[in-house]
Protein backbone atom coordinates (compact mmCIF):
# COMPACT_ATOMS: atom_id res chain seq x y z
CA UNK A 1 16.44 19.49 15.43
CA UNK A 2 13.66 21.50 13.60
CA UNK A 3 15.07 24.95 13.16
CA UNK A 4 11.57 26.45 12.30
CA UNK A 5 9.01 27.77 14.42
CA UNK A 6 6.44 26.41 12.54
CA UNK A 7 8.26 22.93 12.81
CA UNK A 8 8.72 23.16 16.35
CA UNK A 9 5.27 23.53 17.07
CA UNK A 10 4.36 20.62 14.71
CA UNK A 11 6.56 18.53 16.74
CA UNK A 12 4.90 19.34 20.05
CA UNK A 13 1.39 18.94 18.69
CA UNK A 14 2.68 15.39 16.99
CA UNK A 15 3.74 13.89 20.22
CA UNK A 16 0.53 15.42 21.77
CA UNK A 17 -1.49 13.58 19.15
CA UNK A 18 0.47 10.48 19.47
CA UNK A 19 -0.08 10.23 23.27
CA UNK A 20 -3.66 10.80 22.68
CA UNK A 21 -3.97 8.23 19.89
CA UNK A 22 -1.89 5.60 21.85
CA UNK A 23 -3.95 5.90 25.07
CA UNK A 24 -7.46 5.25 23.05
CA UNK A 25 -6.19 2.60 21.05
CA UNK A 26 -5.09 1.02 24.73
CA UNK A 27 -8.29 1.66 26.30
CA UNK A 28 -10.22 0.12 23.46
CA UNK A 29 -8.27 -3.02 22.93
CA UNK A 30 -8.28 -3.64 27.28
CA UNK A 31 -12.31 -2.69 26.53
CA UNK A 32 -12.42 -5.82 23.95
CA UNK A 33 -10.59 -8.49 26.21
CA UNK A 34 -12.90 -7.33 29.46
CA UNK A 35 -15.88 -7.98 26.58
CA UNK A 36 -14.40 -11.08 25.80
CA UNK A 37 -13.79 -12.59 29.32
CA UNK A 38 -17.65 -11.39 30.49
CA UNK A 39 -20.16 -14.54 30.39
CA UNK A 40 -23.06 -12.25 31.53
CA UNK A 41 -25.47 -11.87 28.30
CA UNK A 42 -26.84 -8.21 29.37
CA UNK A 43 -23.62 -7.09 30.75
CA UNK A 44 -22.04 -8.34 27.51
CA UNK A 45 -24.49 -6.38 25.23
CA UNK A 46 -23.94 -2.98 27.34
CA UNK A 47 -20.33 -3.12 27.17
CA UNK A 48 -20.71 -4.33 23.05
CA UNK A 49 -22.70 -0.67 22.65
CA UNK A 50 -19.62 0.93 24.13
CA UNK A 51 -16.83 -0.83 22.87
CA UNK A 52 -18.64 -0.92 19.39
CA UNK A 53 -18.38 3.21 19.58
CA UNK A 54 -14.97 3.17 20.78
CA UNK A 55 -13.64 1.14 18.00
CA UNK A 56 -15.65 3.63 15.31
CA UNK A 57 -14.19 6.31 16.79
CA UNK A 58 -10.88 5.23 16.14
CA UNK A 59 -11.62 4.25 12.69
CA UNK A 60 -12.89 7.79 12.27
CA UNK A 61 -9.77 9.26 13.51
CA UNK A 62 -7.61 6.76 11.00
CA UNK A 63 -5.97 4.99 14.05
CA UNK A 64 -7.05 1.99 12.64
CA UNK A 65 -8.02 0.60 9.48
CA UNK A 66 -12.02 0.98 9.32
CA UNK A 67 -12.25 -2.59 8.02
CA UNK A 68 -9.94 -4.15 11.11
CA UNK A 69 -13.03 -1.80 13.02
CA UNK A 70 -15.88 -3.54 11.32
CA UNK A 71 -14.08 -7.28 11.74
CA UNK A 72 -13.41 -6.46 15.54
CA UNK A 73 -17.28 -5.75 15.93
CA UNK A 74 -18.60 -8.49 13.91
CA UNK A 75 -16.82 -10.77 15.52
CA UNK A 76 -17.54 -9.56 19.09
CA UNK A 77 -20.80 -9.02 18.04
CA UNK A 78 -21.07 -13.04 17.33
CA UNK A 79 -19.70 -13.73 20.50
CA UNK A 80 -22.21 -11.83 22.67
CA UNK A 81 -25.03 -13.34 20.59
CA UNK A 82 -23.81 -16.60 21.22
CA UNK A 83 -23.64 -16.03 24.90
């Protein structure tokens, strides 16, 4: 156990960023299979715009690698175009 104050609080604020981090990374990745199973063009495209800002977001924030970010929307990106 942390015997400083200053360490205890880093461990709270850790597991508060780690709850936070998890939960986006969930919500984006159950975003890019609801993209994947759509077969409606336009509906497609709308949820591309969002799921295309949710995945920069996390690459912005480091919780994932920006180039895993940039294959995720290219490749979504040619599956809505080819809808």
């Amino acid at each position: 156990m942390a015997n400083h104050k200053s360490a205890i609080k880093r461990i709270r604020s850790n597991e508060a960023k780690r709850v936070l981090n998890r939960y986006q990374h969930k919500s984006t990745r159950t975003a890019i299979k609801k993209l994947r199973d759509t077969t409606d063009k336009s509906a497609a495209q709308e949820l591309l715009k969002k799921v295309t800002s949710m995945l920069d977001r996390l690459a912005k924030k480091n919780i994932i690698h920006k180039n895993k970010a940039a294959n995720n929307k290219s490749k979504l990106t040619k599956l809505v175009n080819a809808l």
